[in-house]
Protein backbone atom coordinates (compact mmCIF):
# COMPACT_ATOMS: atom_id res chain seq x y z
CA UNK A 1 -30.65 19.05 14.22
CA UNK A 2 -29.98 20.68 10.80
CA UNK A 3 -28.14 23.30 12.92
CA UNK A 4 -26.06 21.24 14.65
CA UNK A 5 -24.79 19.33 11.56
CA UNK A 6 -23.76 23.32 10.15
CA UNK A 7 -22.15 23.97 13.56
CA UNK A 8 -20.42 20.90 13.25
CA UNK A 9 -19.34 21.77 9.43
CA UNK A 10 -18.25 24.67 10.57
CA UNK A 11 -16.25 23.92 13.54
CA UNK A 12 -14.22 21.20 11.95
CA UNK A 13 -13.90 23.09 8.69
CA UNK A 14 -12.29 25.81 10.54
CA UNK A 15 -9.89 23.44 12.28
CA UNK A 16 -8.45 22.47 8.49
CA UNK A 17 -7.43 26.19 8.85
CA UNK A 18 -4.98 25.79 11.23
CA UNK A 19 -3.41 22.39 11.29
CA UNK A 20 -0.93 21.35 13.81
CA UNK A 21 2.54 23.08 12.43
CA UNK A 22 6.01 21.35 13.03
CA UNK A 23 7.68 24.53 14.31
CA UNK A 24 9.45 24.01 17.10
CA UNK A 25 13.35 25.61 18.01
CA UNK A 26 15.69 24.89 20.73
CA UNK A 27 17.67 27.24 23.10
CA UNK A 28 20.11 25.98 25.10
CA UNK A 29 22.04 27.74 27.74
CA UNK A 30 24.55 26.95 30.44
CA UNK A 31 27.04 28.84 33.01
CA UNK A 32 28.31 29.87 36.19
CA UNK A 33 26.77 32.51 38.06
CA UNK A 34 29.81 34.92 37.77
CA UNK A 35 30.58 33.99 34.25
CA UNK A 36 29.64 34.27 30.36
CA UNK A 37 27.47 31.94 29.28
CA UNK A 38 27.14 29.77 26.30
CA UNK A 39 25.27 27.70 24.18
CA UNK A 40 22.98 26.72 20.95
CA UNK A 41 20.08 27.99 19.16
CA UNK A 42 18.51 25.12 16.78
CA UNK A 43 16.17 26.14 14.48
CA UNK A 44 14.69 24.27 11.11
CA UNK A 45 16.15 25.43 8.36
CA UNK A 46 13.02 26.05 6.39
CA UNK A 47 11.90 28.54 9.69
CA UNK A 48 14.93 30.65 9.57
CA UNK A 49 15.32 30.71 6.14
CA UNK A 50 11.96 32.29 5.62
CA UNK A 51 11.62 34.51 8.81
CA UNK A 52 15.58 36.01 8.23
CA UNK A 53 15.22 35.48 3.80
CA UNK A 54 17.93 33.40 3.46
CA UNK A 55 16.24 31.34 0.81
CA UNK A 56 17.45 34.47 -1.93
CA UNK A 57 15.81 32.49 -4.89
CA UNK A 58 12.33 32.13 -2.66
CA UNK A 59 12.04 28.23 -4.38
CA UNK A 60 10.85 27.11 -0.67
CA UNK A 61 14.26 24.92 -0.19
CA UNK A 62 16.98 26.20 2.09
CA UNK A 63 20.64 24.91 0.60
CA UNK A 64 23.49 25.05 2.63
CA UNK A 65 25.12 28.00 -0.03
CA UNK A 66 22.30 30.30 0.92
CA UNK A 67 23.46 29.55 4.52
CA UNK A 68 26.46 30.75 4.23
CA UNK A 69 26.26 33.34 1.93
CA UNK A 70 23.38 35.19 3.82
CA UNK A 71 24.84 34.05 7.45
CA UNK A 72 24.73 37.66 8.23
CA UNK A 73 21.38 38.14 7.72
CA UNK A 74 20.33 34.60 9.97
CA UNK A 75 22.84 36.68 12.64
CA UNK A 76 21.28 40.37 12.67
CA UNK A 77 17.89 38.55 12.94
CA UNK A 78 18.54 36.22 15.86
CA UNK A 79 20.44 39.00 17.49
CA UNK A 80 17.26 41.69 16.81
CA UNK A 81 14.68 38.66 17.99
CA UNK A 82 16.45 36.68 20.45
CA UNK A 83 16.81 39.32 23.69
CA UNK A 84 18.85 38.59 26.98
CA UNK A 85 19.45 40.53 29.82
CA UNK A 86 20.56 40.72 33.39
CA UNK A 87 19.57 42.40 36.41
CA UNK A 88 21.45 45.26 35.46
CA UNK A 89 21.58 45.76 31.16
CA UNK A 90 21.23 43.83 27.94
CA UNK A 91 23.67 41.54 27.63
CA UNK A 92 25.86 40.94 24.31
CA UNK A 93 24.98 38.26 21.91
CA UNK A 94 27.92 36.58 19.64
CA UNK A 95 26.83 33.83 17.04
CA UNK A 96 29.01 32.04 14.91
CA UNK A 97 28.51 29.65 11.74
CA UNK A 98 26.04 27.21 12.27
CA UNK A 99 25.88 23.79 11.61
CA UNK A 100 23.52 21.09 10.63
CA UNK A 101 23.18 18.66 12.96
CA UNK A 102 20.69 15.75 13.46
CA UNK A 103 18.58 15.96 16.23
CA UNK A 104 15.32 13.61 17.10
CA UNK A 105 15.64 12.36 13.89
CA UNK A 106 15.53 15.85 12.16
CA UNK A 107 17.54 18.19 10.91
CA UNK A 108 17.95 21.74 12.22
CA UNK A 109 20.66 24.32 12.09
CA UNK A 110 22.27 24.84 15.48
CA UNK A 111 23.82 28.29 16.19
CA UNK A 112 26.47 28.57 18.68
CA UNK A 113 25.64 31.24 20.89
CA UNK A 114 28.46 33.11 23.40
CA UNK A 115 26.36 35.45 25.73
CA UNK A 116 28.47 38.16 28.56
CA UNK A 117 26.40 39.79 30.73
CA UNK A 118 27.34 42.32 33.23
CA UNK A 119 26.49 40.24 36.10
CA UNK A 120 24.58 36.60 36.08
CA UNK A 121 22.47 36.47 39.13
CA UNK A 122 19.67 36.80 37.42
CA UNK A 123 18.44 36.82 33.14
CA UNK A 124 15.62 37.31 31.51
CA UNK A 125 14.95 36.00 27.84
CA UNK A 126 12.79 37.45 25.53
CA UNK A 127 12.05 36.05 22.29
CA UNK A 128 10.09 36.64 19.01
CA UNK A 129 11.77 35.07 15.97
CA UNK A 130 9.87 32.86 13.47
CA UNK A 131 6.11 33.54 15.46
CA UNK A 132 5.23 35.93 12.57
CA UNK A 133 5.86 33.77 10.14
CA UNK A 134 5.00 30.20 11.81
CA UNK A 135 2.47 31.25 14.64
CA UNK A 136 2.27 28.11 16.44
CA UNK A 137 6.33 28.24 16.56
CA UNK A 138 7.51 27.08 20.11
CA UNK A 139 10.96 27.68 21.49
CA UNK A 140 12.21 24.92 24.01
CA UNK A 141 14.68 26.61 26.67
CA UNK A 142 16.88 24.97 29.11
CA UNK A 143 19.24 27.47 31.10
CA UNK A 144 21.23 25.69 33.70
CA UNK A 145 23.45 28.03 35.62
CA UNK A 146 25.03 26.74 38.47
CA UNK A 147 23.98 23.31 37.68
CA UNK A 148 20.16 24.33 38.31
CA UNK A 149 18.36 23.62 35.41
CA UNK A 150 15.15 25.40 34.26
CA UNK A 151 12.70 24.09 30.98
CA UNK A 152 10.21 26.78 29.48
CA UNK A 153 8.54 26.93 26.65
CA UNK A 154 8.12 30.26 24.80
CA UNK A 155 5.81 31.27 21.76
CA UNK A 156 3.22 33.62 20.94
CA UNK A 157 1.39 33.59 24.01
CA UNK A 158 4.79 33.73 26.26
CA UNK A 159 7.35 35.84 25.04
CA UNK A 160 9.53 36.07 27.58
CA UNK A 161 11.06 34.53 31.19
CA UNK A 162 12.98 35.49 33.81
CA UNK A 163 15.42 32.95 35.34
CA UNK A 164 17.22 33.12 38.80
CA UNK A 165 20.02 31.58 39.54
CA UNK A 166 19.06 29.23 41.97
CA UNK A 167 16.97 27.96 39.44
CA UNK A 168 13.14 27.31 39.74
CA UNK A 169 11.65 24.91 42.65
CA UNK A 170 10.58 21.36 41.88
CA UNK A 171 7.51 21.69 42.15
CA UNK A 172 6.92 24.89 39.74
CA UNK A 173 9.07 23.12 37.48
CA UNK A 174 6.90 20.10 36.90
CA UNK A 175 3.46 22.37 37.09
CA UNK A 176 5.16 24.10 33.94
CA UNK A 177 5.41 20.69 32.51
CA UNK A 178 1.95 20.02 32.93
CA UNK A 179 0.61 23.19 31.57
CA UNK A 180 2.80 22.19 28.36
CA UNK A 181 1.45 18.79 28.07
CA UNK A 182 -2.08 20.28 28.48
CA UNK A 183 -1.65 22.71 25.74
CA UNK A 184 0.51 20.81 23.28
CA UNK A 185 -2.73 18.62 23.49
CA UNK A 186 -5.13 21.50 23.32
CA UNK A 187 -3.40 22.92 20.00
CA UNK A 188 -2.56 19.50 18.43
CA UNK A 189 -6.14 19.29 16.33
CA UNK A 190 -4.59 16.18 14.61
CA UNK A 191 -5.16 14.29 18.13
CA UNK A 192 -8.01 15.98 19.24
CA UNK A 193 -9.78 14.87 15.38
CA UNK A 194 -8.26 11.46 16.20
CA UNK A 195 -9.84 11.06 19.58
CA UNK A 196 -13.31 12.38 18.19
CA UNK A 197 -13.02 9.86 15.32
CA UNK A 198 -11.99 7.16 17.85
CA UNK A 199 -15.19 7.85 20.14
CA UNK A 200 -17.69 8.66 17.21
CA UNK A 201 -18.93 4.98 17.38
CA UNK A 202 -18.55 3.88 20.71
CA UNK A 203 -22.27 5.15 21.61
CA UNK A 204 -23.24 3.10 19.01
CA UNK A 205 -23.04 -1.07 17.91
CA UNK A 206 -23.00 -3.08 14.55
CA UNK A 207 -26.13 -4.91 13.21
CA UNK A 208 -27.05 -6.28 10.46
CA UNK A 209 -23.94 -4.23 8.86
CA UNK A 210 -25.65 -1.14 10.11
CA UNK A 211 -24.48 1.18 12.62
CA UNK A 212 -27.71 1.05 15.16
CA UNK A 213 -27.92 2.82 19.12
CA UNK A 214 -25.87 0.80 21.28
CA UNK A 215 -28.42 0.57 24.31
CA UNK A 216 -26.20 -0.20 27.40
CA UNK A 217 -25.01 3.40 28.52
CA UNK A 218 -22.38 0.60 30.96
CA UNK A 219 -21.21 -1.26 28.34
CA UNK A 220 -20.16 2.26 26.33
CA UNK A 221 -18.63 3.77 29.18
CA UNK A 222 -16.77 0.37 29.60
CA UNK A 223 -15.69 0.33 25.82
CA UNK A 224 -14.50 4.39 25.99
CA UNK A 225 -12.38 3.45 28.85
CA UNK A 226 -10.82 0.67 27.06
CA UNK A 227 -10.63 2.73 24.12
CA UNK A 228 -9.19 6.06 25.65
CA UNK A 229 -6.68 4.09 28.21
CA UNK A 230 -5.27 2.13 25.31
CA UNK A 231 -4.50 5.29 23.39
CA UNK A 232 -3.04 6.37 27.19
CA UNK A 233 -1.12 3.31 27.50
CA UNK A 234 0.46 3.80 23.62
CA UNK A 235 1.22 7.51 23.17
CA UNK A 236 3.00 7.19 26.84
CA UNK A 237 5.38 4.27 25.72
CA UNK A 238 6.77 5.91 23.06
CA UNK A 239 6.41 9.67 24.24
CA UNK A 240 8.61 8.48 27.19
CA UNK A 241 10.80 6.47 24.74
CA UNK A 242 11.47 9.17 22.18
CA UNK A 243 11.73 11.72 24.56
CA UNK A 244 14.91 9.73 26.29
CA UNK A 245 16.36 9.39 22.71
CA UNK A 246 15.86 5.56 22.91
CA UNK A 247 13.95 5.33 19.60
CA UNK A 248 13.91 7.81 17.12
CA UNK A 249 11.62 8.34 13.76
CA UNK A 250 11.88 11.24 11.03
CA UNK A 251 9.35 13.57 12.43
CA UNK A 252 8.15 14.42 8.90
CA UNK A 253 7.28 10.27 8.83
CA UNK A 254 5.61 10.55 12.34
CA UNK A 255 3.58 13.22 11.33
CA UNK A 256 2.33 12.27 8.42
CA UNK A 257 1.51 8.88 9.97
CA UNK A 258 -0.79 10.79 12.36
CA UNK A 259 -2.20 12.83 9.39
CA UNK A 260 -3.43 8.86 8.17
CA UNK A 261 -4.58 7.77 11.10
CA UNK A 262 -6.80 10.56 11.54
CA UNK A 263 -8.20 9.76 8.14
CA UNK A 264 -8.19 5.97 8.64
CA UNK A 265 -10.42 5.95 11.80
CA UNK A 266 -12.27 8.75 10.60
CA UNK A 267 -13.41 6.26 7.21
CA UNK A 268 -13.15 3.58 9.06
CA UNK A 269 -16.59 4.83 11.20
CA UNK A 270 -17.91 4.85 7.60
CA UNK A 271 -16.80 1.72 5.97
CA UNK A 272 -15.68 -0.63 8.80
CA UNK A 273 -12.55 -2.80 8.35
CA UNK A 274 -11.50 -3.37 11.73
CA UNK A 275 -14.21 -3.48 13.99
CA UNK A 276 -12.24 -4.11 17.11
CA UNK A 277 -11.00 -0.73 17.58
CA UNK A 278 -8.81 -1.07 20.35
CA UNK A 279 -6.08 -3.05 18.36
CA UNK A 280 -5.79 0.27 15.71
CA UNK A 281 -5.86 2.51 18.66
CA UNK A 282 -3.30 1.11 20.16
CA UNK A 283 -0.80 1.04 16.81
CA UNK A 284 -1.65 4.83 15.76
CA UNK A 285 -1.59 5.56 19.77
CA UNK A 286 2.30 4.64 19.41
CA UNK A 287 2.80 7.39 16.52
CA UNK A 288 0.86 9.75 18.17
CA UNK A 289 3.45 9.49 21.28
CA UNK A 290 5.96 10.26 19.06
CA UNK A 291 4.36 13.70 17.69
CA UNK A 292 3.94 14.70 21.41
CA UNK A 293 7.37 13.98 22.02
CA UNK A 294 9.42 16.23 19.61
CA UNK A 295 8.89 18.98 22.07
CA UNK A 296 11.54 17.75 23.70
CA UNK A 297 14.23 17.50 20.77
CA UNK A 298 17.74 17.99 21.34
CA UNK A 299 16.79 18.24 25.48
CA UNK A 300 17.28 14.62 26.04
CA UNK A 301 20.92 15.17 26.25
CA UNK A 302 20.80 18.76 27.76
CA UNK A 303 18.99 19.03 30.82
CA UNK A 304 18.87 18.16 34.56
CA UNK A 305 15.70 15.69 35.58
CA UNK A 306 14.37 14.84 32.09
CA UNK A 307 12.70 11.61 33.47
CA UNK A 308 10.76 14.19 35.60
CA UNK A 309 9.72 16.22 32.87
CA UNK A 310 8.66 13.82 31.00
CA UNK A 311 6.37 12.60 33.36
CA UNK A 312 4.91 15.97 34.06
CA UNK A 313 4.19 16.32 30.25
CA UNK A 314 2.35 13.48 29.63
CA UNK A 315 0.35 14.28 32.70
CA UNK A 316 -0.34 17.48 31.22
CA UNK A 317 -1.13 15.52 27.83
CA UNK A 318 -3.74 13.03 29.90
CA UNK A 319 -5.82 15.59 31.82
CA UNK A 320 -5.59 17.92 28.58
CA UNK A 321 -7.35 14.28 26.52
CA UNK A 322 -9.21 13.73 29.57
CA UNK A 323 -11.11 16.96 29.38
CA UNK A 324 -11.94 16.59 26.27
CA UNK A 325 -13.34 13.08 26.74
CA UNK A 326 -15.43 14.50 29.80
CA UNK A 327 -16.61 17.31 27.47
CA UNK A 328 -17.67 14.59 24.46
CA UNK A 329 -19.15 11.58 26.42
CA UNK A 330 -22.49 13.98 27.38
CA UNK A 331 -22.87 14.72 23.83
CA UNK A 332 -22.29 11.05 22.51
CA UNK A 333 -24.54 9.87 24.95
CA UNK A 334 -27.67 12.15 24.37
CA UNK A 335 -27.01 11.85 20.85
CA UNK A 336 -26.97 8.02 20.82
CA UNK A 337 -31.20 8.24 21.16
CA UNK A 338 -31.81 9.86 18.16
CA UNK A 339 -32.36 8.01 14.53
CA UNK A 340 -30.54 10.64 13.03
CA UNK A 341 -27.22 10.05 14.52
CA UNK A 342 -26.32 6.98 13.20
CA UNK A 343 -27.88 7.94 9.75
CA UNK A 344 -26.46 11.02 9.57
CA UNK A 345 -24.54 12.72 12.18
CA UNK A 346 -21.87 10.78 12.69
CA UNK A 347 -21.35 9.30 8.65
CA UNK A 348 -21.02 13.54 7.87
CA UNK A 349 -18.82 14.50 10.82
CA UNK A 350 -16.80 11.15 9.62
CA UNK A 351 -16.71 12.88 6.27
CA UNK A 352 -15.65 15.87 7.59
CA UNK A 353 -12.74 14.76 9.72
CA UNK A 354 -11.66 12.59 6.80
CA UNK A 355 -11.11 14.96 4.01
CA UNK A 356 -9.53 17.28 6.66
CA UNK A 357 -7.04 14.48 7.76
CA UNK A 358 -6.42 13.71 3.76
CA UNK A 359 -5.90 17.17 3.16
CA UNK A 360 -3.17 17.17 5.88
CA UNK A 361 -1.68 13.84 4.42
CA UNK A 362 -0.96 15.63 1.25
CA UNK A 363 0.10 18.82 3.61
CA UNK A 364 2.77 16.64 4.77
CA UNK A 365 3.96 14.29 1.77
């Protein structure tokens, strides 16, 4: 047992490592099949301006002088780090001034992009900016030529696509969805400590203002379905609602809501306030939606089919929280029958996932 409380210690502690980063850019590009194509890269400003060292004074804020007096330098990096090609050569890349534009509720520089290439049947992008730097950094792209739309995503992992002109089937389109929505899930620790603190408790029941072993293994199942569907039934309503553009909430705000919701439940298993769980769930499910939707960003307006790909996302985001539920509920329920669980387990890995979530809550002030 004394191991598994280390393992535990350890395990979560390393999480606080590597907290969910807000790093995402946006690459738009659209055009004919026999002609030059155009479009915008959107970056945050605080990305660019330390990958390409446009903040000159280093004081960790990005004005809109340094902008312009070390465009060049925001140009020759794009242009070294953002790579397209045809079927034949390299194609040339032209970027003017950018300019700072509002998009999901955040600000990011867009870059107009002009791109000629020899002959647009088929391109390939390759990309590598800001990853050093920010290595959970995610570029959304949407190329449309020909009025077929494609959506990848492109980090670390997946540095580079090839597009054809007829544009990528249905069906492959929506399975890249999915593998998105599994993944932003699988890298977002802020939900998966959320969901653990959520479920910490369910195997167990109040008595006596003690936590004791809750003994019907029905009547938990029941209450982690409850539990784990309301969170569903939250995150999707405003996931799907955000991601249309028909709400929209400073994603510095949203995340830093999610930062305090980890820690709330998380103390909340300690030193119970609200003991009817799915009500909470249900209220931080809704900002949680939100942080899964700013992969979209300035997309809503962009591409082909969105109502599609949003769909196939939060698919992805359900069977990625689903396998994680599947991979908790044997531990939970073994766990449930020993003494030391209640006493001890679950206070510590409370503690744990509380001064994590705190720690990210001043992260994100």
């Amino acid at each position: 047992m004394i191991r598994y409380i280390v393992f535990l210690i350890l395990a979560t502690v390393s999480f606080s490592l590597y907290p969910h980063e807000l790093s995402n850019g946006y690459l738009v590009l659209r055009g004919e099949s026999n002609e030059a194509l155009s479009g915008e890269l959107s970056l945050k400003p605080e990305d660019i301006g330390q990958a390409a060292g446009l903040d000159t004074d280093n004081n960790g804020k990005l004005t809109w002088g340094e902008v312009i007096t070390n465009q060049n330098l925001a140009i020759n990096y794009i242009q070294n780090h953002l790579i397209i090609r045809d079927s034949q050569s390299q194609c040339s890349l032209s970027i003017t001034l950018p300019t700072m534009q509002n998009i999901s509720a955040e600000s990011l520089l867009v870059y107009p992009l002009a791109v000629n290439c020899t002959h647009i049947g088929e391109i390939s992008v390759q990309y590598s900016g800001i990853i050093n730097d920010f290595p959970t950094h995610k570029l959304l792209t949407s190329v449309t030529i020909d009025d077929h739309t494609n959506i990848h995503v492109l980090d670390s992992e997946r540095a580079s696509i090839t597009i054809a002109a007829l544009g990528t089937a249905s069906l492959a389109q929506f399975g890249e969805m999915v593998f998105q929505g599994i993944w932003h899930i699988f890298i977002g620790l802020d939900h998966i400590l959320f969901l653990v603190a959520t479920l910490l408790t369910v195997n167990l029941q109040r008595k006596n203002q003690k936590w004791v072993k809750a003994l019907s293994k029905k009547l938990i199942l029941k209450n982690t379905i409850i539990l784990v569907s309301t969170f569903t039934l939250a995150h999707s309503i405003t996931l799907t609602a955000t991601a249309l553009d028909l709400i929209a909430l400073n994603s510095r705000i949203v995340e830093l809501g999610i930062a305090v919701s980890v820690a709330f439940t998380a103390l909340n298993n300690m030193y119970p306030v609200i003991m009817r769980l799915s009500f909470i769930t249900f209220g931080f499910g809704l900002l949680h939606g939100m942080g899964f939707a700013s992969v979209f960003g300035e997309l809503n307006a962009q591409s082909g089919g969105l109502l599609l790909n949003v769909l196939a996302f939060n698919l992805g985001v359900e069977v990625g929280q689903l396998v994680i539920v599947a991979m908790l509920m044997p531990v939970l329920l073994a766990l449930r029958n020993l003494r030391v669980y209640a006493k001890a387990i679950m206070p510590v890995a409370s503690s744990i996932i509380a001064v994590i979530a705190l720690n990210w809550t001043l992260q994100r002030w």
